[in-house]
Protein backbone atom coordinates (compact mmCIF):
# COMPACT_ATOMS: atom_id res chain seq x y z
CA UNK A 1 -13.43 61.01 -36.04
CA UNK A 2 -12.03 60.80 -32.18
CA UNK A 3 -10.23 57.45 -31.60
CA UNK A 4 -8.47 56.52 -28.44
CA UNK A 5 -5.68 53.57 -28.64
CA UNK A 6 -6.22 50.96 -25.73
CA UNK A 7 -2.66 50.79 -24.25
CA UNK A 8 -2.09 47.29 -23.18
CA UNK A 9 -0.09 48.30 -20.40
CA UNK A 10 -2.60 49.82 -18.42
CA UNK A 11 -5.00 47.73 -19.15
CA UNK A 12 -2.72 44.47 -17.92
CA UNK A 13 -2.27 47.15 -14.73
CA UNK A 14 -5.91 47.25 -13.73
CA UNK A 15 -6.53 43.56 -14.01
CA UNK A 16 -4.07 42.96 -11.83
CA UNK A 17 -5.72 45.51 -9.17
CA UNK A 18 -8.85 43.73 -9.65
CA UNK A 19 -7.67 40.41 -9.36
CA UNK A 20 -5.26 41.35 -6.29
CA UNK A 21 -8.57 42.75 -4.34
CA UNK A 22 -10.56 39.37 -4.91
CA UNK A 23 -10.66 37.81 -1.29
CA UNK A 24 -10.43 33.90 -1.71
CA UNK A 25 -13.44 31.92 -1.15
CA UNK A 26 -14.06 31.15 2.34
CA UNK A 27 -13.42 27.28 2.48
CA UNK A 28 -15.98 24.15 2.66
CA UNK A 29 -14.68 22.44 5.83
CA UNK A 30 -15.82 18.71 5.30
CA UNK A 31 -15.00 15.38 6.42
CA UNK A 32 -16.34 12.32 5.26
CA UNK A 33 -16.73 8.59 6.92
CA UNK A 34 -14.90 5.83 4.36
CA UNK A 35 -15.27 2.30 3.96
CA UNK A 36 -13.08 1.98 7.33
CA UNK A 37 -15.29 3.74 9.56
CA UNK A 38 -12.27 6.44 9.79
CA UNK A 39 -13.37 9.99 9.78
CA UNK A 40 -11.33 11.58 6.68
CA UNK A 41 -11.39 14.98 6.27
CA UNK A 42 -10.34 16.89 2.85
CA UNK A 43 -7.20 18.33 1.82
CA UNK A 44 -8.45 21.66 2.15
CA UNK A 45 -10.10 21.16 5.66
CA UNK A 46 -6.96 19.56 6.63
CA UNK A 47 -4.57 22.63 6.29
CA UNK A 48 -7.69 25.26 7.71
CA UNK A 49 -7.99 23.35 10.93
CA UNK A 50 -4.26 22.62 11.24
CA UNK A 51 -4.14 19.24 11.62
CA UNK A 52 -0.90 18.17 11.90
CA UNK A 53 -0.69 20.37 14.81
CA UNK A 54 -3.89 18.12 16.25
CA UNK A 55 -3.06 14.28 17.27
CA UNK A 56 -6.71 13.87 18.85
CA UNK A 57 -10.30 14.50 18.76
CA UNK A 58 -13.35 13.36 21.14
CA UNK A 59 -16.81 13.60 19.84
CA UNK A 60 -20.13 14.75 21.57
CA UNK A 61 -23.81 14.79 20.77
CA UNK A 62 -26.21 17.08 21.90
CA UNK A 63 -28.34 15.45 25.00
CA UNK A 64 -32.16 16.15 23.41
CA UNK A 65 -30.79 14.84 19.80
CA UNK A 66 -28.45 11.76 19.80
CA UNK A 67 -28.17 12.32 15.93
CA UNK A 68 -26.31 15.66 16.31
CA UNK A 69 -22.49 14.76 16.16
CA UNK A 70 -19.80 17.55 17.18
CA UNK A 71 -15.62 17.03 17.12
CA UNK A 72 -13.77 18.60 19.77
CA UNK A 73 -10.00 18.92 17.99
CA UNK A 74 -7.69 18.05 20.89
CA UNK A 75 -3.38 18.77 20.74
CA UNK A 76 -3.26 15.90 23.05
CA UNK A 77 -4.86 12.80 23.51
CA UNK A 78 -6.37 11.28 26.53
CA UNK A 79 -8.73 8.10 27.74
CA UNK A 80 -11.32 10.23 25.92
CA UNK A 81 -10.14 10.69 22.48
CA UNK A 82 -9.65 9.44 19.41
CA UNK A 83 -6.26 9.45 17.54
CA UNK A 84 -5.89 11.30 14.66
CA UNK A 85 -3.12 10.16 11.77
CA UNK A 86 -2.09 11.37 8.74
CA UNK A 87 -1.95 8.66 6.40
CA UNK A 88 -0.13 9.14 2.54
CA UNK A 89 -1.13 12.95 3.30
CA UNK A 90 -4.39 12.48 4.25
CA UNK A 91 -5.82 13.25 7.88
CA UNK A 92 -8.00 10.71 9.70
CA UNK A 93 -9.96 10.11 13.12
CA UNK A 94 -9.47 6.46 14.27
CA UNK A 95 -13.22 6.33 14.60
CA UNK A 96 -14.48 3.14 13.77
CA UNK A 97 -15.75 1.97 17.39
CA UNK A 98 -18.06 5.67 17.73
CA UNK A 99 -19.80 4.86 14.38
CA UNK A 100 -20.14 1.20 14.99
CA UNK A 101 -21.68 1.96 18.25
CA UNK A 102 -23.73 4.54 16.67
CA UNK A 103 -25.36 2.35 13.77
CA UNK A 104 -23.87 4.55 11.37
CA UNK A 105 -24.14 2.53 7.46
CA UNK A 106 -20.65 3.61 6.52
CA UNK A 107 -19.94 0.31 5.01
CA UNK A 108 -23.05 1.01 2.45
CA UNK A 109 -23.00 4.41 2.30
CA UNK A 110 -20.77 7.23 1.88
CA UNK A 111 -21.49 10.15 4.66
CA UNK A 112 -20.26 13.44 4.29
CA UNK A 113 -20.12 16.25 6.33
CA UNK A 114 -19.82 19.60 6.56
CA UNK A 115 -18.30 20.95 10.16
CA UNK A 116 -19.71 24.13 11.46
CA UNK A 117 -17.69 26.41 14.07
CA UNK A 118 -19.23 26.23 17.39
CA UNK A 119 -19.09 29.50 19.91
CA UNK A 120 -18.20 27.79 23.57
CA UNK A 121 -17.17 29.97 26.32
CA UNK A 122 -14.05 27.42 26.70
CA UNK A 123 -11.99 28.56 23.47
CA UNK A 124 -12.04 24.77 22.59
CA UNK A 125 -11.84 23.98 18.47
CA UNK A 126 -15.39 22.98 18.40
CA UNK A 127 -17.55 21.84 15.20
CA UNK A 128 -20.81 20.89 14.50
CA UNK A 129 -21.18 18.01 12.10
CA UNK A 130 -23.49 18.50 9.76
CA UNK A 131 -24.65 15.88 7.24
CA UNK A 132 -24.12 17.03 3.61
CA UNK A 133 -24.92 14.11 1.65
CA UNK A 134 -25.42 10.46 2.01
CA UNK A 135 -25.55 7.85 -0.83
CA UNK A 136 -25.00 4.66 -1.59
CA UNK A 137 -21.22 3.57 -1.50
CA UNK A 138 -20.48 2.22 -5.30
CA UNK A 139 -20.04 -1.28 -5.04
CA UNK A 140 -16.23 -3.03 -6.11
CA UNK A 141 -17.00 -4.49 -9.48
CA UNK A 142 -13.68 -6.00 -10.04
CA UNK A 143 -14.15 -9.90 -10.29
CA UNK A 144 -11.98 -11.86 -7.41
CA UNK A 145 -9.29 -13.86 -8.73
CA UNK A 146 -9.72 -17.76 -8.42
């Protein structure tokens, strides 16, 4: 009878070779409108695009399609942007006016989107936004006190 012991050392070893050569899941940019009309973005999507190195964006649709929104992150505003603040952690665009003006039902629904990288000959931090999901906002249950 041939038997072989399992030594727990090497095994432990080439685990931790396999786990070291995972590469980490590209990340999910996404942003989503709240009940403010501010443009948040998630944690994650936060720290990828640097944000607290960004104080602006402006926003731009394509000319043929109104509906297609893209953010241009800016380092510094101007009479064309938007400011962008980090509030209890959490990154925002101040951009309550564009999505009033464009109709957008933020107040009923919640908007999400996904932001795509955009190629421009300009090296300018581009994105596509690209709607993920939209449903109907929850609505506040709690009773108003008399």
């Amino acid at each position: 009878m041939g038997i072989k012991i399992i030594n727990a050392k090497e095994l432990a070893k080439n685990q931790e070779k396999e786990v070291h050569q995972e590469e980490p899941a590209p990340i999910k940019l996404q942003a989503t409108i709240n009940e403010s009309g501010y443009l948040q973005f998630e944690n994650d999507t936060a720290r990828a695009l640097d944000l607290r190195s960004i104080s602006a964006a402006k926003f731009a649709h394509d000319e043929q399609h109104n509906d297609v929104l893209y953010i241009i992150l800016c380092k510094n505003a101007d009479d064309e942007t938007f400011d962008i603040r980090n509030i209890f952690g959490d990154y925002y665009v101040l951009s309550q006016l564009l999505f009033d003006n464009l109709k957008l039902p933020y107040k009923e629904m919640i908007i999400e989107y996904e932001l795509k990288k955009e190629d421009n000959p300009d090296g300018l931090n581009i994105y596509k936004l690209e709607k993920a999901n939209e449903r109907t906002r929850p609505k506040n249950k709690m009773p108003l006190s008399k």
